[in-house]
C-alpha atoms as a PDB file:
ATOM      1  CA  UNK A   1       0.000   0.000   0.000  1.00  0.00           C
ATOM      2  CA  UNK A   2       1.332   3.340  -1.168  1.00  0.00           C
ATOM      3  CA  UNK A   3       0.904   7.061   0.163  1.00  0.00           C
ATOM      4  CA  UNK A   4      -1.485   9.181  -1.793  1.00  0.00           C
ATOM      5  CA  UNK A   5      -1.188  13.160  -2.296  1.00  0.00           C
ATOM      6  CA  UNK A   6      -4.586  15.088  -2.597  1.00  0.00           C
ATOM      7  CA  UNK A   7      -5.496  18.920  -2.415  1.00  0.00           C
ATOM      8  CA  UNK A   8      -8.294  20.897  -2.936  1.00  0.00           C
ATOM      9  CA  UNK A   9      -9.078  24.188  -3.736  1.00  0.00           C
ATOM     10  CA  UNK A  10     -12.377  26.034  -3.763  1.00  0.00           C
ATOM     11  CA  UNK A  11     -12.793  27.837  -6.852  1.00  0.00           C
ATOM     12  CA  UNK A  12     -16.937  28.349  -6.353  1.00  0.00           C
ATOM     13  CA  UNK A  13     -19.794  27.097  -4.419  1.00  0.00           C
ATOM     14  CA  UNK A  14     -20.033  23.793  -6.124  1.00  0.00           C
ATOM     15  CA  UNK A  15     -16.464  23.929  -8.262  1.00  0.00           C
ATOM     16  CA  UNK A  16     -13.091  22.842  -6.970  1.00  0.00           C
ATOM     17  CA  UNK A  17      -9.320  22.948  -8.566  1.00  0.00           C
ATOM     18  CA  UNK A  18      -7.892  19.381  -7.338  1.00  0.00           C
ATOM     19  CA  UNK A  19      -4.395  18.734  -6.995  1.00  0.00           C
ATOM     20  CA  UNK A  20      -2.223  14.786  -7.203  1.00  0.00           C
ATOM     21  CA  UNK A  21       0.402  13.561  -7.810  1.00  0.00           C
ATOM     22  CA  UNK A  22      -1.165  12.884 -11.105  1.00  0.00           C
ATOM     23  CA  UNK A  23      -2.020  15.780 -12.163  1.00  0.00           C
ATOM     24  CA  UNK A  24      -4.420  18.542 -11.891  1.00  0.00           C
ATOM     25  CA  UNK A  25      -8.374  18.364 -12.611  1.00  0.00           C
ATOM     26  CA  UNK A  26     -11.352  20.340 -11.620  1.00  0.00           C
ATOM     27  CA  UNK A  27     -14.751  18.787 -10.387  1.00  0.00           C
ATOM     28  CA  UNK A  28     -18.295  20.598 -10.186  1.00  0.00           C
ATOM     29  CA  UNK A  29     -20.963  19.719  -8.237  1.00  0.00           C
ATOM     30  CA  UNK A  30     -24.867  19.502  -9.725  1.00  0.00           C
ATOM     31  CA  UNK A  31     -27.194  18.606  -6.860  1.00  0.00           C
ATOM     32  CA  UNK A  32     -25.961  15.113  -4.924  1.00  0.00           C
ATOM     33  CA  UNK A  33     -23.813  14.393  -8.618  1.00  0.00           C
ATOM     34  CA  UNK A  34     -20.004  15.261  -8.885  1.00  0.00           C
ATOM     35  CA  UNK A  35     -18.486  14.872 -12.071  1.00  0.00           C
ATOM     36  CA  UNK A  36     -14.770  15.401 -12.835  1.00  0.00           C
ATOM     37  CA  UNK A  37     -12.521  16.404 -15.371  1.00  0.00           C
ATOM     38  CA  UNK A  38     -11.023  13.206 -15.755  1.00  0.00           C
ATOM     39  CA  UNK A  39     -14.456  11.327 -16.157  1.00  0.00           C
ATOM     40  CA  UNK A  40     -15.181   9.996 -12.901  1.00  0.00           C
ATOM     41  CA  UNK A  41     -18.564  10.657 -11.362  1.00  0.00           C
ATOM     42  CA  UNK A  42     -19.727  10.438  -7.551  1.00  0.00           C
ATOM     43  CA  UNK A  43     -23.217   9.890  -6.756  1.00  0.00           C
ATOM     44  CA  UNK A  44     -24.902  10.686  -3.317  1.00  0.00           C
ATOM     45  CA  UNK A  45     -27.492   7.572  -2.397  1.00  0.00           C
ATOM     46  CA  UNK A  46     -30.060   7.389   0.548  1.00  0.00           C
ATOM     47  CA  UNK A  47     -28.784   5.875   3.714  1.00  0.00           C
ATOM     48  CA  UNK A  48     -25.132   7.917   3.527  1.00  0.00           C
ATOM     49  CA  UNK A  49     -24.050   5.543   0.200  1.00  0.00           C
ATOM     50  CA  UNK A  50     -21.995   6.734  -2.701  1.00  0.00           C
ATOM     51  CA  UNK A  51     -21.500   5.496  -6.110  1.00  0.00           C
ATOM     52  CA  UNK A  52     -18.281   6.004  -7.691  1.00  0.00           C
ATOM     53  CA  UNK A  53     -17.696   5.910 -11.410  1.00  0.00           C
ATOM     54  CA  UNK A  54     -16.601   6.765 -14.783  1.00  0.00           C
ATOM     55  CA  UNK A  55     -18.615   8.289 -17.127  1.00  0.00           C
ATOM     56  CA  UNK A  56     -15.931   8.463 -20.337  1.00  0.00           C
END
């Protein structure tokens, strides 16, 4: 198991500037759906579940 590096930074009220070690992306929010600029997509379900995937 490796270390991971992660930052974000705010850029609006539902948009964020994400740093890695991979690289940069952004991610906005639209209601309990987060899609990034990378193609992966996070989904807020009932009972505190998400659903992570890729949309490309």
């Amino acid at each position: 198991m490796g270390f991971q590096y992660r930052k974000r930074k705010k850029l609006s009220k539902d948009s964020w500037l994400n740093y890695s070690g991979s690289g940069v992306s952004t991610s906005k929010r639209f209601g309990p759906v987060t899609v990034n600029s990378r193609g992966g997509v996070w989904v807020k379900l009932p009972g505190g579940l998400t659903y992570r995937g890729k949309w490309k």
